[in-house]
N, C-alpha and C. Protein backbone atom coordinates (compact mmCIF):
# COMPACT_ATOMS: atom_id res chain seq x y z
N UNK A 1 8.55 131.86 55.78
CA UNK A 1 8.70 132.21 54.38
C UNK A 1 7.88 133.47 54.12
N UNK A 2 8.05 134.68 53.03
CA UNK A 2 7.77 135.77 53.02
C UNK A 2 6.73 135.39 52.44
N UNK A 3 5.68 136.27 52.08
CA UNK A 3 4.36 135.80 51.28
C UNK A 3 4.03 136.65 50.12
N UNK A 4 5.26 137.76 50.35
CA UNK A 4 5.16 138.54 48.57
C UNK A 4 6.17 137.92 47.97
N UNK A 5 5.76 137.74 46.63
CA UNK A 5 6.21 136.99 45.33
C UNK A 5 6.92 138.34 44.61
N UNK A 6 8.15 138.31 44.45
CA UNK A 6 9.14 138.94 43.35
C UNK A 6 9.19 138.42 42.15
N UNK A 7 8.67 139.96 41.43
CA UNK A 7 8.43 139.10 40.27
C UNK A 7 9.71 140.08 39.34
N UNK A 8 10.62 138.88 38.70
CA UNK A 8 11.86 139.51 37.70
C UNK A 8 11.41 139.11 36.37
N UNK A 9 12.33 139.86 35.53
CA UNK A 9 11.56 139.16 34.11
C UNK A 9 13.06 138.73 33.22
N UNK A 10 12.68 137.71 32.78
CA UNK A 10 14.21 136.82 31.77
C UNK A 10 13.61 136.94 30.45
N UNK A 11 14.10 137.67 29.69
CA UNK A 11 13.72 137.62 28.21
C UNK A 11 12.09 137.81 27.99
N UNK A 12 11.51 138.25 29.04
CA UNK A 12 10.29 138.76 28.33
C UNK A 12 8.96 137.99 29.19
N UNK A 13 9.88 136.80 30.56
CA UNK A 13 9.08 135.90 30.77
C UNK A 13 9.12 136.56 32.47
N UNK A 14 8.34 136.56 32.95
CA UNK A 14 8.18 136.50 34.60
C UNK A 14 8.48 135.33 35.51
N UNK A 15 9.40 135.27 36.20
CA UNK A 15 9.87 134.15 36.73
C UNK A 15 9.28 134.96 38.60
N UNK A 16 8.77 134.23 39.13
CA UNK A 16 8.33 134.55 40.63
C UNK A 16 9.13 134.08 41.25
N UNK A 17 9.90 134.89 42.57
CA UNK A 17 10.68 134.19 43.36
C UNK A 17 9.92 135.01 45.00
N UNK A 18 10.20 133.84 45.74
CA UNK A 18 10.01 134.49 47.19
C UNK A 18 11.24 134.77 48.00
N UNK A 19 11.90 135.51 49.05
CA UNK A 19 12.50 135.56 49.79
C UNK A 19 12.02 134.69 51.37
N UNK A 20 13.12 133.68 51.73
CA UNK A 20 12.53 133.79 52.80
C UNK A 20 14.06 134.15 53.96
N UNK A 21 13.04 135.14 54.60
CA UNK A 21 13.91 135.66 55.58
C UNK A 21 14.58 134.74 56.47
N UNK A 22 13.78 133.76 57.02
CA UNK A 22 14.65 132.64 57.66
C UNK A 22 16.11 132.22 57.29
N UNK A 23 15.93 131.57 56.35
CA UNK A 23 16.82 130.88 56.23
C UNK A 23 17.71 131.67 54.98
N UNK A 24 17.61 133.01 54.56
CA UNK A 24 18.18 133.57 53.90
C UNK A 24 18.44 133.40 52.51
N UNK A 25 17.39 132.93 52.02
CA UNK A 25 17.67 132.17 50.93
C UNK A 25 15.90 132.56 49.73
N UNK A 26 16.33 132.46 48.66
CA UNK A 26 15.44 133.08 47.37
C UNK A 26 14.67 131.45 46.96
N UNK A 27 13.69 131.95 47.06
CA UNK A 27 12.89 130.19 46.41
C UNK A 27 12.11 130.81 44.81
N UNK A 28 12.50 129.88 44.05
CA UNK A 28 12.43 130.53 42.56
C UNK A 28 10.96 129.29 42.22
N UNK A 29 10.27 129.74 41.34
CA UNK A 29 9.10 129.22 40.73
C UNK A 29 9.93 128.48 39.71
N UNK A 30 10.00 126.59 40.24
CA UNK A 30 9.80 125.55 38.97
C UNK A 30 9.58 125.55 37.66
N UNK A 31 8.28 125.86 37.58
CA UNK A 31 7.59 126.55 36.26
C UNK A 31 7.91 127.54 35.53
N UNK A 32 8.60 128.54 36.32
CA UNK A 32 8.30 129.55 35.44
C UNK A 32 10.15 129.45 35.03
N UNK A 33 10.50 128.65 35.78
CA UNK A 33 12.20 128.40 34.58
C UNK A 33 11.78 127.90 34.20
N UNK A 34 11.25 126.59 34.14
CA UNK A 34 10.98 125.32 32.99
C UNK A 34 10.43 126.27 31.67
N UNK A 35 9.69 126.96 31.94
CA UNK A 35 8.69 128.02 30.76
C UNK A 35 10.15 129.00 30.02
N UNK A 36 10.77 129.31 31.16
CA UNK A 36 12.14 130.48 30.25
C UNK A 36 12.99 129.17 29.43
N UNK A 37 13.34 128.11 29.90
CA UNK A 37 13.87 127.26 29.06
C UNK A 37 13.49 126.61 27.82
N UNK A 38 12.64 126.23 27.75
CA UNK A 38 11.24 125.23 26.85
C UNK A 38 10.60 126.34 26.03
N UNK A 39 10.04 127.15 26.49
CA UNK A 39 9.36 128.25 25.66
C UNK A 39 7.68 126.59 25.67
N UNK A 40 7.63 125.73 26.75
CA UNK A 40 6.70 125.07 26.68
C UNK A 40 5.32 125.33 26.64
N UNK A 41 4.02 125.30 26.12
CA UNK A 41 3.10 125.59 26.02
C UNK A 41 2.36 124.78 26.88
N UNK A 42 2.83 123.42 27.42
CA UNK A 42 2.02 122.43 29.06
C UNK A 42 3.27 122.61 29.62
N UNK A 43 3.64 123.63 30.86
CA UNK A 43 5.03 122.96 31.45
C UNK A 43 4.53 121.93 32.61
N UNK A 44 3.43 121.88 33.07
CA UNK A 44 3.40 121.02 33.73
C UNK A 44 3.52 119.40 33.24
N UNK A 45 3.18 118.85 32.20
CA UNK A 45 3.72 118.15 31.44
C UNK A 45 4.88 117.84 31.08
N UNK A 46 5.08 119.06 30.53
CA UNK A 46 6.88 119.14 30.65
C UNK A 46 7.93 118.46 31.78
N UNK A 47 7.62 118.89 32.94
CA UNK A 47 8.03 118.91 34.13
C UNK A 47 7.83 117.47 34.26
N UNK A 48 6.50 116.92 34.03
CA UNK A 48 6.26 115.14 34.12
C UNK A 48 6.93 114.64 33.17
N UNK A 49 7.55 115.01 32.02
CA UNK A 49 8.71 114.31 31.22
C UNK A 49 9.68 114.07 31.52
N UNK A 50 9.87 115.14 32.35
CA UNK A 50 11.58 115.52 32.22
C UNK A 50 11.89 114.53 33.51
N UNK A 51 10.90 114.51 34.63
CA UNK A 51 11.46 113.41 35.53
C UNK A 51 11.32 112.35 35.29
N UNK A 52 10.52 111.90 34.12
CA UNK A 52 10.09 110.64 33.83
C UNK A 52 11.60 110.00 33.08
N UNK A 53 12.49 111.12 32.09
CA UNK A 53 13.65 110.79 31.51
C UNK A 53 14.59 110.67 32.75
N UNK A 54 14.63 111.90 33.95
CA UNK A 54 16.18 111.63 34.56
C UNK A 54 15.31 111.07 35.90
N UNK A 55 15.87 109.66 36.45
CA UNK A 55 15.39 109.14 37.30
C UNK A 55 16.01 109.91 38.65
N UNK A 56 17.10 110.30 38.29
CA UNK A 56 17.84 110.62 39.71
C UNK A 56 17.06 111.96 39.94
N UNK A 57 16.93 113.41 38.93
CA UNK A 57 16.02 114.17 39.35
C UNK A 57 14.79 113.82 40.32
N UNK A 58 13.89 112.38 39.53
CA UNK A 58 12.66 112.22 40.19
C UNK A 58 12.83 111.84 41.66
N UNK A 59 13.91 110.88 41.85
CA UNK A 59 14.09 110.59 43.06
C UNK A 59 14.68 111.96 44.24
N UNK A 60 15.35 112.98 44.28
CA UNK A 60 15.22 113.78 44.99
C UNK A 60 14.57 114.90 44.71
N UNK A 61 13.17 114.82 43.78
CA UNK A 61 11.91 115.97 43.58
C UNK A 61 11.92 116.63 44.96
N UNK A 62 11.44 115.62 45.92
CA UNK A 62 10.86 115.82 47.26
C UNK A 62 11.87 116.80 48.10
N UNK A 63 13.10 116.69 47.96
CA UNK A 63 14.33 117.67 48.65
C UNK A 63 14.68 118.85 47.69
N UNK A 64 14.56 118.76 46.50
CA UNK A 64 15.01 119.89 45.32
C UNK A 64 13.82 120.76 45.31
N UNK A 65 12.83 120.46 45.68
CA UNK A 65 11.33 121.20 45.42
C UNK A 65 10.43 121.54 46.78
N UNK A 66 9.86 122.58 46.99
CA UNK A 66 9.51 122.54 48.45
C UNK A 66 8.02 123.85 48.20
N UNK A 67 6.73 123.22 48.45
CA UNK A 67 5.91 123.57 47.73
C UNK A 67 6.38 125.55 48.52
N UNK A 68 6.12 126.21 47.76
CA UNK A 68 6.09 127.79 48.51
C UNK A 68 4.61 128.31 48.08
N UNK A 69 4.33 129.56 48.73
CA UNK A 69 3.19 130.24 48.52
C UNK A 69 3.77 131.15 47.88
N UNK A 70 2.89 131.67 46.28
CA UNK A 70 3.12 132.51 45.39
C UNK A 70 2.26 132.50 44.47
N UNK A 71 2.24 134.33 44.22
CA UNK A 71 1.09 135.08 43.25
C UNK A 71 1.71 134.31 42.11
N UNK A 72 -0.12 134.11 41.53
CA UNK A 72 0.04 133.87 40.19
C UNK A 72 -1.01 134.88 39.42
N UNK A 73 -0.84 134.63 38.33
CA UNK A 73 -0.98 135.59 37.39
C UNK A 73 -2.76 136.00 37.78
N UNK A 74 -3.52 135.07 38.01
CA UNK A 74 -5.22 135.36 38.45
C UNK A 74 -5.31 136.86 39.86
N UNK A 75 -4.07 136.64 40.26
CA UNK A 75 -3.76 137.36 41.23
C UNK A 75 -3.64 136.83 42.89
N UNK A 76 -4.40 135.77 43.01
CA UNK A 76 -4.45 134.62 43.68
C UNK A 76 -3.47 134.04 44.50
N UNK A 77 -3.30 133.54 45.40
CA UNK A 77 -1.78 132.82 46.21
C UNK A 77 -1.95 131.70 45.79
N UNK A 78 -1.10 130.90 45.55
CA UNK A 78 -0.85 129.31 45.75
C UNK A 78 0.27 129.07 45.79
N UNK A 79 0.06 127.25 46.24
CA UNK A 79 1.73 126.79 46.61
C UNK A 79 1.62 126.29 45.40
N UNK A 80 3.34 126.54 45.46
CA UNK A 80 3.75 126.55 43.77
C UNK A 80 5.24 125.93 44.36
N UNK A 81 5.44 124.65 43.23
CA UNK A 81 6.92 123.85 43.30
C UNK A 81 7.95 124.95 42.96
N UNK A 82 8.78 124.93 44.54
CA UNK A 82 10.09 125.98 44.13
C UNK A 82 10.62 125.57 44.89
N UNK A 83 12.21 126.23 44.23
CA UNK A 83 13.65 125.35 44.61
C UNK A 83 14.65 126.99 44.96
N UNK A 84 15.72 126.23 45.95
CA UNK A 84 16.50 127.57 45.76
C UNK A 84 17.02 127.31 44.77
N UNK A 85 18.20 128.38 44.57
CA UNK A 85 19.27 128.65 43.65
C UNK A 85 19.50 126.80 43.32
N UNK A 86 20.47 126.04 44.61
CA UNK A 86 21.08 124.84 43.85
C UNK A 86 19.84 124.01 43.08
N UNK A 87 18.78 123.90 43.88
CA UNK A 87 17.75 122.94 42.85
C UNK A 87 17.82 123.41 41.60
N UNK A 88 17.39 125.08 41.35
CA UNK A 88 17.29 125.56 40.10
C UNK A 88 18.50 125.38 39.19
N UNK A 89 19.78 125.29 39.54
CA UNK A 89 21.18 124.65 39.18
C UNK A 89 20.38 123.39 38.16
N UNK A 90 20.00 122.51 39.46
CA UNK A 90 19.98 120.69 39.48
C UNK A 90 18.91 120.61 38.08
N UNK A 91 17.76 121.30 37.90
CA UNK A 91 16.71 121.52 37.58
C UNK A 91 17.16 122.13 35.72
N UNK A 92 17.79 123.33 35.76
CA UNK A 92 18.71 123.43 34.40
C UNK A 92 19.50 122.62 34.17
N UNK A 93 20.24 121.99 34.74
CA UNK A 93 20.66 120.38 34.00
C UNK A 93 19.89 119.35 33.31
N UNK A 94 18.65 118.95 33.69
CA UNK A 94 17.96 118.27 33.20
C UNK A 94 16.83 119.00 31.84
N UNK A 95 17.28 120.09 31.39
CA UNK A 95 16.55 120.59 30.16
C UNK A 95 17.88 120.72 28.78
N UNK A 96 17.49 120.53 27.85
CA UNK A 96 18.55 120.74 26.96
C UNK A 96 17.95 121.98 26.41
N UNK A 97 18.87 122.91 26.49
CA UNK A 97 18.48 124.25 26.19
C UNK A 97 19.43 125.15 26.03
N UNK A 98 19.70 125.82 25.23
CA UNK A 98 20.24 127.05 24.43
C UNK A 98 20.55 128.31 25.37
N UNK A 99 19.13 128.58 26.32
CA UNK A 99 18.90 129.39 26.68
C UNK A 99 19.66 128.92 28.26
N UNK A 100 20.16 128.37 28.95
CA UNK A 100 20.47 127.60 29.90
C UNK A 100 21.89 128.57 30.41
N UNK A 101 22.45 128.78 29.57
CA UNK A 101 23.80 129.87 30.17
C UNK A 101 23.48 130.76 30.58
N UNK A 102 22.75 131.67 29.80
CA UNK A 102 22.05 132.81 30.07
C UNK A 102 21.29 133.11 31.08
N UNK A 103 20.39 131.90 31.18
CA UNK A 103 19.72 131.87 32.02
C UNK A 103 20.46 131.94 34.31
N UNK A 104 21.56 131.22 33.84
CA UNK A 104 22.49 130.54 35.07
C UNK A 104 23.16 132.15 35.22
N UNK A 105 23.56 133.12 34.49
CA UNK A 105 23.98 134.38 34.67
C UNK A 105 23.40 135.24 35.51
N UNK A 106 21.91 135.02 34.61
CA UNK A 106 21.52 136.33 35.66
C UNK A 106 20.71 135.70 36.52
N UNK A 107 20.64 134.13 37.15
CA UNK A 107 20.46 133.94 38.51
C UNK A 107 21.34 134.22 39.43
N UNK A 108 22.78 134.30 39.01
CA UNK A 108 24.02 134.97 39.77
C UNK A 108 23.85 135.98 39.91
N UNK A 109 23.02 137.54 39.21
CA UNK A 109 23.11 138.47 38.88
C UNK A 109 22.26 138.71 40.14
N UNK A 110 21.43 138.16 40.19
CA UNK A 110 19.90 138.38 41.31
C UNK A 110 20.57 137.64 42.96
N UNK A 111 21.30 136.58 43.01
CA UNK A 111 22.09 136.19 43.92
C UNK A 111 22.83 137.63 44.47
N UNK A 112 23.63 138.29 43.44
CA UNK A 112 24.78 139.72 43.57
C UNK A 112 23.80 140.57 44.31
N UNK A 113 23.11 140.83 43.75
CA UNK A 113 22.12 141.78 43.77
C UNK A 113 21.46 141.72 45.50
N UNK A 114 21.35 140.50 45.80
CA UNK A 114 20.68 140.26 47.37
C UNK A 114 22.42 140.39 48.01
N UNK A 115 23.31 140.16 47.97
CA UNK A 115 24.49 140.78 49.05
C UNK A 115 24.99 141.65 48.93
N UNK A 116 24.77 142.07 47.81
CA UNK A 116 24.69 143.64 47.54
C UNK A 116 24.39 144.88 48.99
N UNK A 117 22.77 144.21 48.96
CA UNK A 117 21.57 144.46 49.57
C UNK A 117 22.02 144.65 51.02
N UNK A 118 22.66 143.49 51.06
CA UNK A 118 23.04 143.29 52.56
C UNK A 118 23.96 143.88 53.08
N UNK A 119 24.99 144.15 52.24
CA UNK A 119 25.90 145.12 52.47
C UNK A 119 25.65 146.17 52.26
N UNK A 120 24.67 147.36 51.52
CA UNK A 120 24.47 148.55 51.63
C UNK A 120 22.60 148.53 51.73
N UNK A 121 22.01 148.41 52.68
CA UNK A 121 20.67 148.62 52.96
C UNK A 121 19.94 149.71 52.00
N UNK A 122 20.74 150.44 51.75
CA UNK A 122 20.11 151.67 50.93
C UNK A 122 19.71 151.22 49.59
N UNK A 123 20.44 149.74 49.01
CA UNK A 123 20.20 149.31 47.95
C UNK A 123 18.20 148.71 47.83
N UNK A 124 18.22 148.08 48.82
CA UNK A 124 16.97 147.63 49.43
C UNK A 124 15.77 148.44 48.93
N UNK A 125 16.12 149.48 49.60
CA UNK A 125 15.16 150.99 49.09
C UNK A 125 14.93 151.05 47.89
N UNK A 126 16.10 151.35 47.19
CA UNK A 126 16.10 151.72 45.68
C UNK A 126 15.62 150.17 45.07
N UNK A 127 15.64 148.93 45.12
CA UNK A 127 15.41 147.95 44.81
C UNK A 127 13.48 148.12 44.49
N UNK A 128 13.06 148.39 45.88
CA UNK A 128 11.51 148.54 46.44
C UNK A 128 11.20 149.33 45.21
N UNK A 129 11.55 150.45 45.09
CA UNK A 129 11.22 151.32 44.69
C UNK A 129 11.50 151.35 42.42
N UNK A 130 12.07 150.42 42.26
CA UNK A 130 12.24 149.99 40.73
C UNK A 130 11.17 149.16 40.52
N UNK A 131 11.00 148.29 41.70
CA UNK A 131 10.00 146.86 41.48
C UNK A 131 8.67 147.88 42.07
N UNK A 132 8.07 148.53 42.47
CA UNK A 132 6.97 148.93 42.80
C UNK A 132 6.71 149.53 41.03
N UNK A 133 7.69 150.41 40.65
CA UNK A 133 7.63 151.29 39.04
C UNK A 133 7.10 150.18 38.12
N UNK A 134 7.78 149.10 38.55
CA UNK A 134 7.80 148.16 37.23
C UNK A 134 6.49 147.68 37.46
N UNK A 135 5.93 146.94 38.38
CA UNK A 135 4.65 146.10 38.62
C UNK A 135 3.63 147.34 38.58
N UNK A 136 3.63 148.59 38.72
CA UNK A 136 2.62 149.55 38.73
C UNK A 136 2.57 150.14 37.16
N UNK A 137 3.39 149.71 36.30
CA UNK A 137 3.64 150.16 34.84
C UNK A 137 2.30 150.69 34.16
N UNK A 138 1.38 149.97 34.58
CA UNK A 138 -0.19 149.86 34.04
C UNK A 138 -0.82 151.45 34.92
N UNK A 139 -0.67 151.83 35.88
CA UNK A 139 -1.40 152.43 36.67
C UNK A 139 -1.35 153.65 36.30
N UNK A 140 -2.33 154.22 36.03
CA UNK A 140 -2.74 155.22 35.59
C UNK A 140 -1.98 156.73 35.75
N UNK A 141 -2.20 157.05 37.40
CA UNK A 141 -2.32 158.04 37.56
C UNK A 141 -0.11 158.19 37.71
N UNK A 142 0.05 159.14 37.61
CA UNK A 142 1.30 159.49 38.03
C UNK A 142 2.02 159.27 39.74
N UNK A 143 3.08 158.30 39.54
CA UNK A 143 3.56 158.06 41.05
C UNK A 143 4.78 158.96 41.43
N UNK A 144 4.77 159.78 42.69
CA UNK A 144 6.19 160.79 42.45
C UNK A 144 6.92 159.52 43.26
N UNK A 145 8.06 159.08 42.95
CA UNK A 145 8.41 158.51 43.44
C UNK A 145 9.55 159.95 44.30
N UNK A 146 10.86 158.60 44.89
CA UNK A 146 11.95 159.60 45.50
C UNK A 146 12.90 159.86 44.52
């Protein structure tokens, strides 16, 4: 599993995802959908509700969730409950939320976006190079990029 955390933003919120090269596949931060859905102020709480209501969620936590290593906001690594794409599917089913279509779009959008990738490498580059602009937003001095 990769050990840098991609960080995208949904309406204003930072959702962390990792790539892992293995198995080709995006592992998305639990939390930080539960947080784009809920707008929750405890999602970890949250998260203990919501399996406490759908039993069948709680019973395959252990296969839908798979702890990953990822930056959090202290700057810090930790393992943090994340699911690919289908958990995150399984996972927006069990919230009643408004925001839930929207949300399922532009996880397709970020899905596009990685075979994109794969089919023109050059996208990759230019990808690096938006997400370095964006996470360096704060930094002072002027970056020339390409």
């Amino acid at each position: 599993m990769s050990n840098e955390s991609i960080i995208q933003v949904f309406e204003g919120i930072n959702v962390r995802i990792v790539w892992n090269e293995e198995e080709q596949e995006y592992y998305f931060s639990i939390a930080d959908i539960v947080q784009v859905l809920t707008e929750s102020t405890d999602v970890k709480q949250y998260i203990k509700r919501m399996r406490a209501r759908d039993p069948e969620l709680n019973l395959r936590w252990g296969t839908i969730c798979t702890p990953t290593r990822m930056k959090a906001v202290d700057g810090k690594y930790y393992k943090t409950q994340a699911a690919k794409l289908e958990g995150v599917f399984r996972v927006i089913q069990s919230i009643p939320s408004k925001k839930a279509e929207p949300l399922k779009q532009w996880l397709a959008e970020i899905g596009k976006q990685r075979i994109d990738q794969m089919i023109d490498p050059e996208l990759t580059f230019q990808m690096a190079v938006e997400d370095y602009r964006f996470n360096m937003q704060n930094y002072k001095k002027d970056w020339q990029g390409c």
